[in-house]
Protein backbone atom coordinates (compact mmCIF):
# COMPACT_ATOMS: atom_id res chain seq x y z
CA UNK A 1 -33.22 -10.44 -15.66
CA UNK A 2 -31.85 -9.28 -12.37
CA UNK A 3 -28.34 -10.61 -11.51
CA UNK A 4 -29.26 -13.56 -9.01
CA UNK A 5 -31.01 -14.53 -12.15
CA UNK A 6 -28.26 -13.67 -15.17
CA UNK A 7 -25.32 -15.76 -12.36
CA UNK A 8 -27.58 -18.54 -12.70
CA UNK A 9 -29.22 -18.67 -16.62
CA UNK A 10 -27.28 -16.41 -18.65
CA UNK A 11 -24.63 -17.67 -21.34
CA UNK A 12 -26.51 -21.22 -21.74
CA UNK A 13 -29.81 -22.62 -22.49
CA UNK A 14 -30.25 -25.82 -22.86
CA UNK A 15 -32.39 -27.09 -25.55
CA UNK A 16 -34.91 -29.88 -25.63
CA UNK A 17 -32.54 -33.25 -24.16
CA UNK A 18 -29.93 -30.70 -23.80
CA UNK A 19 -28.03 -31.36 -20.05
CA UNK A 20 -29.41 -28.91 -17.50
CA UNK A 21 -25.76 -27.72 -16.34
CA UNK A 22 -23.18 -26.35 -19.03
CA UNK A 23 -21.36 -29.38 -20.30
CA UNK A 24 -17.35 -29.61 -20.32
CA UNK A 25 -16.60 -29.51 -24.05
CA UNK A 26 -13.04 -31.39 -23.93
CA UNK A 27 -11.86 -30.61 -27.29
CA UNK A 28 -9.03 -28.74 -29.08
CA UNK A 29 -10.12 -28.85 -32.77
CA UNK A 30 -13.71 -29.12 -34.62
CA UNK A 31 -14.88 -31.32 -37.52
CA UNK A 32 -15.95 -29.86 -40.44
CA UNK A 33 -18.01 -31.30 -44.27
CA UNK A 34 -15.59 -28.99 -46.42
CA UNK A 35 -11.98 -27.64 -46.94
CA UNK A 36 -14.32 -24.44 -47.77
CA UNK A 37 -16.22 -24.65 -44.42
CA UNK A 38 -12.74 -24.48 -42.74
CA UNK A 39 -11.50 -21.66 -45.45
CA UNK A 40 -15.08 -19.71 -44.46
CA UNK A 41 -14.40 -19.83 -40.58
CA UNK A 42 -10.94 -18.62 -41.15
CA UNK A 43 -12.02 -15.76 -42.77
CA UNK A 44 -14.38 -14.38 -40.33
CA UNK A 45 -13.94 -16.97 -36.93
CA UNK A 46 -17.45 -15.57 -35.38
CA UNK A 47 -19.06 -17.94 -38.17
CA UNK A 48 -18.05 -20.33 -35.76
CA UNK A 49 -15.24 -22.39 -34.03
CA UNK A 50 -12.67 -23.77 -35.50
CA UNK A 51 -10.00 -24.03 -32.50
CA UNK A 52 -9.80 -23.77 -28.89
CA UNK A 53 -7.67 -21.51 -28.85
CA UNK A 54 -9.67 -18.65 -29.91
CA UNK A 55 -13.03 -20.11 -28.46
CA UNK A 56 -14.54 -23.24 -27.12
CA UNK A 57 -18.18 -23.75 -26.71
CA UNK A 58 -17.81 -24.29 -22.71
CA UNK A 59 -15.82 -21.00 -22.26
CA UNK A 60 -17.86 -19.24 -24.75
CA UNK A 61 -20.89 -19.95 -22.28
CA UNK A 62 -19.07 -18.05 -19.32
CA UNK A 63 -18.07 -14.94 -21.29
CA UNK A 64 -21.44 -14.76 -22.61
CA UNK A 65 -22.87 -14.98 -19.22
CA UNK A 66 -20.39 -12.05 -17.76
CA UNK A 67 -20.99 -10.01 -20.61
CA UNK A 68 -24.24 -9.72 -19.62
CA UNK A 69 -23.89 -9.64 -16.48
CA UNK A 70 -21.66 -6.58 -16.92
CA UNK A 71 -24.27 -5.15 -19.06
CA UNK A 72 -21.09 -5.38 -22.47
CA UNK A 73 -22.02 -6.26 -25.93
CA UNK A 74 -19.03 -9.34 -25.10
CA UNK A 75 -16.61 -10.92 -23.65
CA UNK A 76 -13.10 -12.90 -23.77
CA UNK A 77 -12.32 -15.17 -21.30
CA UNK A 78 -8.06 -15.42 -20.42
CA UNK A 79 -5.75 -17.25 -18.51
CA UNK A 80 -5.42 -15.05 -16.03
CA UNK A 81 -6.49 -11.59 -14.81
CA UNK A 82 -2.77 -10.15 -15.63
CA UNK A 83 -3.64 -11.52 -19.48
CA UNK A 84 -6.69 -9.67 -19.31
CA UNK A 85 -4.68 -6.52 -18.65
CA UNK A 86 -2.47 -7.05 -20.55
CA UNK A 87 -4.78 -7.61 -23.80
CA UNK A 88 -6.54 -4.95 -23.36
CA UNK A 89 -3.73 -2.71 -23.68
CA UNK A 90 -1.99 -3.91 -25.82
CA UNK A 91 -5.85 -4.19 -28.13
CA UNK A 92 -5.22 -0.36 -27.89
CA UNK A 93 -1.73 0.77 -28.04
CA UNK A 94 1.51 -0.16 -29.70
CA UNK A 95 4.87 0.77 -29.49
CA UNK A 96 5.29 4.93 -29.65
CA UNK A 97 2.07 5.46 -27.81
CA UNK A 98 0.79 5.79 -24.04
CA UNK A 99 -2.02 5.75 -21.82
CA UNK A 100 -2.83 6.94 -18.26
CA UNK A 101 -3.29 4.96 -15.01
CA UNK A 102 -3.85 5.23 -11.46
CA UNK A 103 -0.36 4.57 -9.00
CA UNK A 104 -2.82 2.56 -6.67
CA UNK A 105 -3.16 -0.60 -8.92
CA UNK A 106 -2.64 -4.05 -8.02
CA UNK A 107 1.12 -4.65 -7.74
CA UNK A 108 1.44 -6.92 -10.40
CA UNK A 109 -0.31 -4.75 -12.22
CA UNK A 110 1.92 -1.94 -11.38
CA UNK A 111 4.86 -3.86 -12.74
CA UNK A 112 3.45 -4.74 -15.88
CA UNK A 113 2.17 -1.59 -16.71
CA UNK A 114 5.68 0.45 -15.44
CA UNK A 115 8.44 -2.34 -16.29
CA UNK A 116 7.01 -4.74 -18.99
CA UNK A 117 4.99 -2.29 -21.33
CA UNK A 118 7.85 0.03 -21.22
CA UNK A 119 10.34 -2.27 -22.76
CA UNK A 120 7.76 -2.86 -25.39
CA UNK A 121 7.82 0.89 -26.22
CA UNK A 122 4.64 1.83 -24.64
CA UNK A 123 4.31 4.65 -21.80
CA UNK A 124 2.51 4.10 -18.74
CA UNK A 125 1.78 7.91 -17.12
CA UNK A 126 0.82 7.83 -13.46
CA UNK A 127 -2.05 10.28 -12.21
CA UNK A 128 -3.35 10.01 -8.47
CA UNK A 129 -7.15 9.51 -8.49
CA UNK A 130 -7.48 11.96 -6.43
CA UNK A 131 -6.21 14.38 -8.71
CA UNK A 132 -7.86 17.02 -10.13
CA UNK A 133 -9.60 17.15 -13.69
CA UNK A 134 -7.03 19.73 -14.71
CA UNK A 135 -4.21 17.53 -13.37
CA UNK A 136 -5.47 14.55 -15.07
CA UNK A 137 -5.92 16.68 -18.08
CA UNK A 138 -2.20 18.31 -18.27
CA UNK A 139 -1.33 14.21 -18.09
CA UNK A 140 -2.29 13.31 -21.83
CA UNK A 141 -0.16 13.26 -24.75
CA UNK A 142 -0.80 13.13 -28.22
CA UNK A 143 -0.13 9.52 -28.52
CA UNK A 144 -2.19 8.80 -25.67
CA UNK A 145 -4.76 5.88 -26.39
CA UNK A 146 -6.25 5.00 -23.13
CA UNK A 147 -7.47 5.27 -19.36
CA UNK A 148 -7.15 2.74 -16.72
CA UNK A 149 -8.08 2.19 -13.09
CA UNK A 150 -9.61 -0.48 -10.53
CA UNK A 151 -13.35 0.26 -8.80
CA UNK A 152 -11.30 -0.78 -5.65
CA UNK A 153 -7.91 -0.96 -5.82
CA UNK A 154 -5.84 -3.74 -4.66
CA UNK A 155 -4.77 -3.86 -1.99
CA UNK A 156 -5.02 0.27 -1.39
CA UNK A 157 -9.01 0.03 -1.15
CA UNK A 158 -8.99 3.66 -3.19
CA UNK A 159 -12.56 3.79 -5.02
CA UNK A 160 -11.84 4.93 -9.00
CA UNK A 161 -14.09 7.94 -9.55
CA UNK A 162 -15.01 6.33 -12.36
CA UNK A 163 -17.41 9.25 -13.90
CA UNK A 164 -14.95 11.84 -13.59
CA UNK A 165 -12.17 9.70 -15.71
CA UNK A 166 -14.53 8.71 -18.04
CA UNK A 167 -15.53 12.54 -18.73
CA UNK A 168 -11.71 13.05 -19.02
CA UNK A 169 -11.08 10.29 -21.24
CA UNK A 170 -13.75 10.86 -23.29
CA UNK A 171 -13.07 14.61 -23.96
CA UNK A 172 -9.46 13.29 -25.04
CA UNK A 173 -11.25 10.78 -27.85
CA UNK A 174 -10.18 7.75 -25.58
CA UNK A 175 -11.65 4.71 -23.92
CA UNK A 176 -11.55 4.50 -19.94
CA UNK A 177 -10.57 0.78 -18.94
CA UNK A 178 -11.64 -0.19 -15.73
CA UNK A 179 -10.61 -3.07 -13.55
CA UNK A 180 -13.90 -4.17 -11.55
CA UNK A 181 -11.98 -7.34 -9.82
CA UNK A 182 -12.90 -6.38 -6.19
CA UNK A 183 -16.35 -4.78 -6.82
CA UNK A 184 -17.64 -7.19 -9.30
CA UNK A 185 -20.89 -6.85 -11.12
CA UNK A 186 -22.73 -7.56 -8.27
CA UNK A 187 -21.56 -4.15 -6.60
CA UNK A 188 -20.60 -2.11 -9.50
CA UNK A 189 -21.48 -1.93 -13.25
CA UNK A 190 -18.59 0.48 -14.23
CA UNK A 191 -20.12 0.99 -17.82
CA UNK A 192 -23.30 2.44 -16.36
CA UNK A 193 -20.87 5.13 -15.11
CA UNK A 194 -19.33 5.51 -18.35
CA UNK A 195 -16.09 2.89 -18.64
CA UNK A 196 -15.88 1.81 -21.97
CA UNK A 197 -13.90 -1.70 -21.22
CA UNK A 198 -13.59 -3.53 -17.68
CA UNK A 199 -11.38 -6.49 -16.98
CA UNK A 200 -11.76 -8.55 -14.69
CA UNK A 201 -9.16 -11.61 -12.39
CA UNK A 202 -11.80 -14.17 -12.16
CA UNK A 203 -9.04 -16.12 -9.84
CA UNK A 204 -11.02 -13.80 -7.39
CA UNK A 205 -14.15 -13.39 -6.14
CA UNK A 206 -16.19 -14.98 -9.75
CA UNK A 207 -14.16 -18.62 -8.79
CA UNK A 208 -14.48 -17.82 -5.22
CA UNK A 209 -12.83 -20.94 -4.17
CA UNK A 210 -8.95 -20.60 -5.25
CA UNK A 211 -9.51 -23.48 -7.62
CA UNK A 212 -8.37 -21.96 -11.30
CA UNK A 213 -6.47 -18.64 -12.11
CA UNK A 214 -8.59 -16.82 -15.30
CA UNK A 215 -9.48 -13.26 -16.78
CA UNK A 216 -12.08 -11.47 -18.78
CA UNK A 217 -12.27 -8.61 -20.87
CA UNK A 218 -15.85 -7.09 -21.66
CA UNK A 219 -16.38 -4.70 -23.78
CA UNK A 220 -19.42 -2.20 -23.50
CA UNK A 221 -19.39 -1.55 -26.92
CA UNK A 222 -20.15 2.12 -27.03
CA UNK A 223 -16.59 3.72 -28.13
CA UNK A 224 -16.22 5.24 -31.13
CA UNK A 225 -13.35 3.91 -32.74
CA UNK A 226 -13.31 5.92 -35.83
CA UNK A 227 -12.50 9.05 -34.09
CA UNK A 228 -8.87 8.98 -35.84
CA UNK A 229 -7.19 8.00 -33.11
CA UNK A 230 -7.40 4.02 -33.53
CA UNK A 231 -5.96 3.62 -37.20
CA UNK A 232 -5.84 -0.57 -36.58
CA UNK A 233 -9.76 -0.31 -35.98
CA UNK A 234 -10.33 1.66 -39.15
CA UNK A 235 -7.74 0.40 -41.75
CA UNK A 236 -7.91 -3.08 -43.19
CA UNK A 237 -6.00 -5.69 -40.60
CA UNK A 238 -3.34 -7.58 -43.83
CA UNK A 239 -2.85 -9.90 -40.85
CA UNK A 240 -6.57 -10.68 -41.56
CA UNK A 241 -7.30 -10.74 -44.83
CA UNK A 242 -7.95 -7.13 -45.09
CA UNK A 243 -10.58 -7.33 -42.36
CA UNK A 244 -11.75 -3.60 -40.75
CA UNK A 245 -13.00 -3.76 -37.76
CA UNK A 246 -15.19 -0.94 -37.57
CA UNK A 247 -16.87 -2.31 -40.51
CA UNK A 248 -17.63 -5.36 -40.32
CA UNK A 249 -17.93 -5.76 -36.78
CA UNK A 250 -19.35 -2.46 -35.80
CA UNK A 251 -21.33 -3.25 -32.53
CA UNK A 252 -18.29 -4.83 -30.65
CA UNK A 253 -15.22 -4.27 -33.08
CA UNK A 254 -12.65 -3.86 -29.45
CA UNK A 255 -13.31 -7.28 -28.11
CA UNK A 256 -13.38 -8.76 -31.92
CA UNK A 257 -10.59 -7.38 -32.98
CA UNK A 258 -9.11 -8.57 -29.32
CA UNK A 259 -9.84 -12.44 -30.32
CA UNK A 260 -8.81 -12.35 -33.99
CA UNK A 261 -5.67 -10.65 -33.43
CA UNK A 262 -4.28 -10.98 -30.13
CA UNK A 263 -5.97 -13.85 -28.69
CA UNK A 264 -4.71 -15.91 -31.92
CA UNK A 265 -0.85 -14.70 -31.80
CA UNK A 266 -0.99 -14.93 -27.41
CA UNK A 267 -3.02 -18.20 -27.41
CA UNK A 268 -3.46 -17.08 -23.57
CA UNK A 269 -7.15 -18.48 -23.74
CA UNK A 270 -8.42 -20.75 -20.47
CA UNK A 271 -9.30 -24.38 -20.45
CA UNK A 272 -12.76 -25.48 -20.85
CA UNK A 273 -12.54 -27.69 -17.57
CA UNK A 274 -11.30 -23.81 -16.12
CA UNK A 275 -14.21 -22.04 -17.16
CA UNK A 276 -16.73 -25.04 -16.12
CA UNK A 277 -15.73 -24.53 -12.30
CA UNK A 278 -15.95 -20.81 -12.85
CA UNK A 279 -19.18 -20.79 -13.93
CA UNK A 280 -19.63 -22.47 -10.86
CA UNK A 281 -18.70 -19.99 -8.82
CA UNK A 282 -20.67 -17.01 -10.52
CA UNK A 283 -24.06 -18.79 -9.90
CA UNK A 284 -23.17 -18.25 -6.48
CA UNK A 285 -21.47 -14.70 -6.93
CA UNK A 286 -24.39 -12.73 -5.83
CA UNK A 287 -25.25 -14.83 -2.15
CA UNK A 288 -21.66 -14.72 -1.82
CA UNK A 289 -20.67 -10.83 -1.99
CA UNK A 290 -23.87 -10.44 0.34
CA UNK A 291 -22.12 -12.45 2.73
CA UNK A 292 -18.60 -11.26 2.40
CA UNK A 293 -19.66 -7.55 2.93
CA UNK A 294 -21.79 -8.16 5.87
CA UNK A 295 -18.69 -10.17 7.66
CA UNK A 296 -16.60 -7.38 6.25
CA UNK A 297 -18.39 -4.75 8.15
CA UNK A 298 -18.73 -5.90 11.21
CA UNK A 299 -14.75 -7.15 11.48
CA UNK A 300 -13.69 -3.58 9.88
CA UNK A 301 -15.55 -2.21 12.97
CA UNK A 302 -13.97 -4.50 15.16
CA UNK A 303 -10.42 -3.40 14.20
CA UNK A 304 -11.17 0.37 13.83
CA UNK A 305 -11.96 0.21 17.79
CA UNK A 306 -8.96 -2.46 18.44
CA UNK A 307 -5.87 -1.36 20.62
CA UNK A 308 -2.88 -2.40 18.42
CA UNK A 309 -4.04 -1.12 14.85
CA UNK A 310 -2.49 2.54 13.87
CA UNK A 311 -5.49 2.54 11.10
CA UNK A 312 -8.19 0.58 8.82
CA UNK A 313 -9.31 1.43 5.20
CA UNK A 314 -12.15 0.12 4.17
CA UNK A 315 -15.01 2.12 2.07
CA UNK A 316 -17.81 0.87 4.24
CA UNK A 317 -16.63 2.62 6.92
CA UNK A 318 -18.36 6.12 7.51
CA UNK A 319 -15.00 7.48 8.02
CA UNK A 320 -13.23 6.47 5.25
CA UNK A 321 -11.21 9.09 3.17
CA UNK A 322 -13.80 7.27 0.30
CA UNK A 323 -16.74 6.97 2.14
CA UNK A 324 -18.69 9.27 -0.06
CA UNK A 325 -17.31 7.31 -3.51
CA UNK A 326 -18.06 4.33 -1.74
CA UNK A 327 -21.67 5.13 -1.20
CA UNK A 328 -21.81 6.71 -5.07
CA UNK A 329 -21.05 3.53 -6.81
CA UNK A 330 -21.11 0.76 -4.37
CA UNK A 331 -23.89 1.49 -2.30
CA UNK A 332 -24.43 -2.27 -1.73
CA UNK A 333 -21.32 -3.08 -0.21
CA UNK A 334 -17.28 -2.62 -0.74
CA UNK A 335 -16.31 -6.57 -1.10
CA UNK A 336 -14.81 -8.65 2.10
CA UNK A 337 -11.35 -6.96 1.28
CA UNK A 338 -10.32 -5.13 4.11
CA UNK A 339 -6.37 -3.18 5.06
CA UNK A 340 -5.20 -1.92 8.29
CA UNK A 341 -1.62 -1.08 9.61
CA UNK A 342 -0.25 -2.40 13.16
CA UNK A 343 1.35 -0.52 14.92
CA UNK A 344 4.95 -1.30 14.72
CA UNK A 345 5.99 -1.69 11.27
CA UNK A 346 6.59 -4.72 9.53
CA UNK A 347 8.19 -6.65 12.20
CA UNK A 348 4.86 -6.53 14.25
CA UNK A 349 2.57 -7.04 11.19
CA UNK A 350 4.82 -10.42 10.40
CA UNK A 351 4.05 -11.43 13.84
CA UNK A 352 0.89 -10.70 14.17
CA UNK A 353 -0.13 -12.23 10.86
CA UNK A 354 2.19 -15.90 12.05
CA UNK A 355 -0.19 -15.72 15.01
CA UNK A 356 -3.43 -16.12 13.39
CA UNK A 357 -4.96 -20.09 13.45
CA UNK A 358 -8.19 -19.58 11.52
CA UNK A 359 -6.93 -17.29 8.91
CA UNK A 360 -4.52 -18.86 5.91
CA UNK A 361 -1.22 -16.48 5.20
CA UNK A 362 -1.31 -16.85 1.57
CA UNK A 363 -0.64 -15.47 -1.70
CA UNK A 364 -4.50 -15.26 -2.26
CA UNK A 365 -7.22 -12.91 -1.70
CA UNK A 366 -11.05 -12.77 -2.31
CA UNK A 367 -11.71 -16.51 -1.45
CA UNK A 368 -14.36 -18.31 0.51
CA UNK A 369 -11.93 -18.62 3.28
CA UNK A 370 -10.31 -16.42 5.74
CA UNK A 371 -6.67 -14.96 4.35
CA UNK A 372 -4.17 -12.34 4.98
CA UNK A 373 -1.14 -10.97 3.00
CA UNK A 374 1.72 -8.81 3.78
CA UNK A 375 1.70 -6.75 0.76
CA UNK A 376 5.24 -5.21 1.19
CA UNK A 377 6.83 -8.63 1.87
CA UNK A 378 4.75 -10.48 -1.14
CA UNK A 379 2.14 -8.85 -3.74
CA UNK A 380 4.33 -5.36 -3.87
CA UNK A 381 8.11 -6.63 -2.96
CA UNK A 382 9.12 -5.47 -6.25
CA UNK A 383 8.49 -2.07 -5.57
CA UNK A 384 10.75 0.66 -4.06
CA UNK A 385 10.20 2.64 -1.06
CA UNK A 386 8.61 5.49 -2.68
CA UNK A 387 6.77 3.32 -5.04
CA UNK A 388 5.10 1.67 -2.27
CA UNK A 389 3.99 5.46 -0.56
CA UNK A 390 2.47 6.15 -3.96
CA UNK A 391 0.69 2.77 -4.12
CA UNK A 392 -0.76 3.32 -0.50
CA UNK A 393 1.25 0.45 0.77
CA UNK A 394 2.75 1.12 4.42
CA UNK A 395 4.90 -1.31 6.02
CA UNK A 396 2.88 -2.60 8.97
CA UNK A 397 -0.02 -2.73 6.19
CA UNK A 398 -2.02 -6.35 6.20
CA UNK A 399 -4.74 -7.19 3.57
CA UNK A 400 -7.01 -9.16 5.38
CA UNK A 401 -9.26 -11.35 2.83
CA UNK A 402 -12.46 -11.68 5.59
CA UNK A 403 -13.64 -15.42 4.08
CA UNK A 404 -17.81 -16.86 4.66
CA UNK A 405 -16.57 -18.53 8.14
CA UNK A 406 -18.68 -17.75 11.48
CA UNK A 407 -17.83 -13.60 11.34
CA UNK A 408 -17.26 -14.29 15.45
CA UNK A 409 -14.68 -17.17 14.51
CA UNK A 410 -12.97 -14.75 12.20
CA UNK A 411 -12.89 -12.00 15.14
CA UNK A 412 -11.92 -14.26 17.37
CA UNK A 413 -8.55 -15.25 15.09
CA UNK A 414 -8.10 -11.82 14.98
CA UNK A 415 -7.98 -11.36 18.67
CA UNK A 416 -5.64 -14.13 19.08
CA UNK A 417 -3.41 -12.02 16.89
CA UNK A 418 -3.82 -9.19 18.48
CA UNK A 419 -2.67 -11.03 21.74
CA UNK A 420 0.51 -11.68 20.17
CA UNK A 421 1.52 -8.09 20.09
């Protein structure tokens, strides 16, 4: 199926009397005839549910349907996209060990990966993506276990070279997580370009309508885990009655051995009523990211020819520093996410940001409406001065969220801002 068609039939089909739209299946717990039933699902829980949280038939349907959307052999759904990140990690590496990201991530990101993991004993080394495959190389350690970067990074707008890191991580006997938040599956498969995992923050551009925060893991399932490196993949899990992964699960042990461990000790799973209005939004997903690139485009151009703005990054532009990259794996579009710097610093970003009617000033970004951010003030406060140069933040930097309103009602807002100055 193509993906208008997956957003809309994938994960569910209804069987004779069956309701046409996935039903909400309200339930913590599931009956069964037996004490040995129950005893049978606890010993392997893909015989079938047995509590909600490690799976419930409603979510099930929506990590089924990005999964294949994604082109993965599965998916979990999570609370939220930082869960998602923070699973898949931690599905990977333990205390004594490290892996490799880009300094461009999403703030929060940025903090968990720097502050959080580091108190748990895991390393987070920073390599520019620009850098070259020798720098990226002289960046591993023995006790490195992993890759990660975003297709677009938040709110930077870098593109991930994703082939060249997944060259580089696979030469090193390690999986290359990607982040595909921004692009989505609609503009970028990241395992047809070698990623092994991708996560996603559904809160984004999958709900669409700042309803329900969520995450998803996917997993392509085409690491080999039995390269020596992943010992908890290969030797019998105690915490699970002796279960190995590799074995028994062989075409998808990551995201298995994600759910049995870690989604059972975190319990950070979504509610079903969650993933019932996201699966509303992905049957939309496709029209949607149309939309939000074409309004995209033509307000990027707007600003890049606007008195007032020192500069504009956005991929789709033919003079952006990752034009080329752009074109390479998002040759459809680069999302509605666009950043530019005012002239002035912060004090004349804050002011032209209050100045905006149409546009909402909001924690938020990829929504249906209109929204801008000060990252430096909000998504990226916790960082320091020099932590925000490597993250491509600049002080006068807005992240403008362009929404599905009239693109000329949108421009107009911005002009009205622009006034301000």
């Amino acid at each position: 199926m193509d993906m208008e068609t997956k957003c809309l039939h994938s994960g569910y089909t209804p069987k004779n009397g069956d309701p046409r739209v996935v039903p909400i299946v309200q339930s913590t717990t599931y009956v069964y005839d037996s004490t040995d039933e129950v005893a049978g699902v606890f010993d392997d829980p893909t015989k079938s549910i047995i509590y909600s949280r490690f799976a419930n038939p409603t979510v099930m349907a929506v990590e089924a349907k990005v999964a294949d959307m994604e082109g993965g052999v599965g998916a979990m759904a999570t609370s939220s996209g930082q869960a998602a990140n923070l699973l898949a990690i931690l599905n990977l590496c333990a205390a004594g060990d490290s892996f490799i990201a880009t300094p461009s991530v999403y703030g929060g990101t940025l903090n968990l990966f720097n502050i959080t993991l580091r108190r748990l004993g895991i390393e987070c080394i920073f390599v520019d993506e620009e850098a070259s495959e020798e720098e990226i190389q002289a960046a591993f350690k023995p006790n490195t276990k992993a890759v990660f970067g975003e297709t677009l990074a938040n709110p930077a707008l870098t593109v991930f070279d994703i082939e060249k890191f997944a060259k580089i991580a696979h030469a090193n006997g390690v999986p290359l997580i990607v982040d595909n938040t921004f692009a989505t599956p609609v503009l970028c498969r990241p395992f047809e370009w070698g990623a092994d995992i991708v996560t996603h923050s559904t809160s984004k551009y999958m709900d669409g309508h700042a309803l329900q925060c969520g995450g998803m893991i996917v997993d392509a399932g085409k690491f080999d885990y039995t390269n020596g490196k992943f010992p908890e993949f290969t030797e019998p899990d105690e915490s699970y009655h002796g279960i190995v992964y590799t074995d028994k699960y062989a075409d998808a042990p990551y995201i298995t051995k994600a759910r049995m461990q870690l989604m059972r000790d975190f319990g950070c799973y979504p509610a079903a009523h969650s993933a019932f209005l996201l699966n509303l939004g992905l049957e939309t997903l496709p029209v949607r990211m149309r939309q939000y690139c074409d309004n995209a485009m033509q307000v990027a151009t707007f600003l890049e020819q606007a008195d007032g703005i020192a500069s504009v990054t956005y991929p789709g532009l033919p003079g952006d520093r990752y034009h080329a990259l752009a074109e390479k794996y998002l040759p459809d579009g680069t999302s509605g996410v666009i950043s530019f710097v005012v002239k002035g610093g912060r004090p004349q970003a804050v002011k032209f940001m209050d100045s905006l009617k149409l546009a909402s000033n909001e924690v938020h970004v990829a929504d249906i409406r209109t929204c801008v951010l000060h990252p430096a003030s909000a998504t990226h406060r916790q960082l320091t001065d020099e932590q925000l140069v490597a993250a491509g933040i600049d002080g006068g930097m807005i992240r403008l969220s362009v929404g599905l309103e009239s693109v000329h009602d949108i421009i107009e807002d911005l002009k009205r801002g622009l006034a301000a100055l």
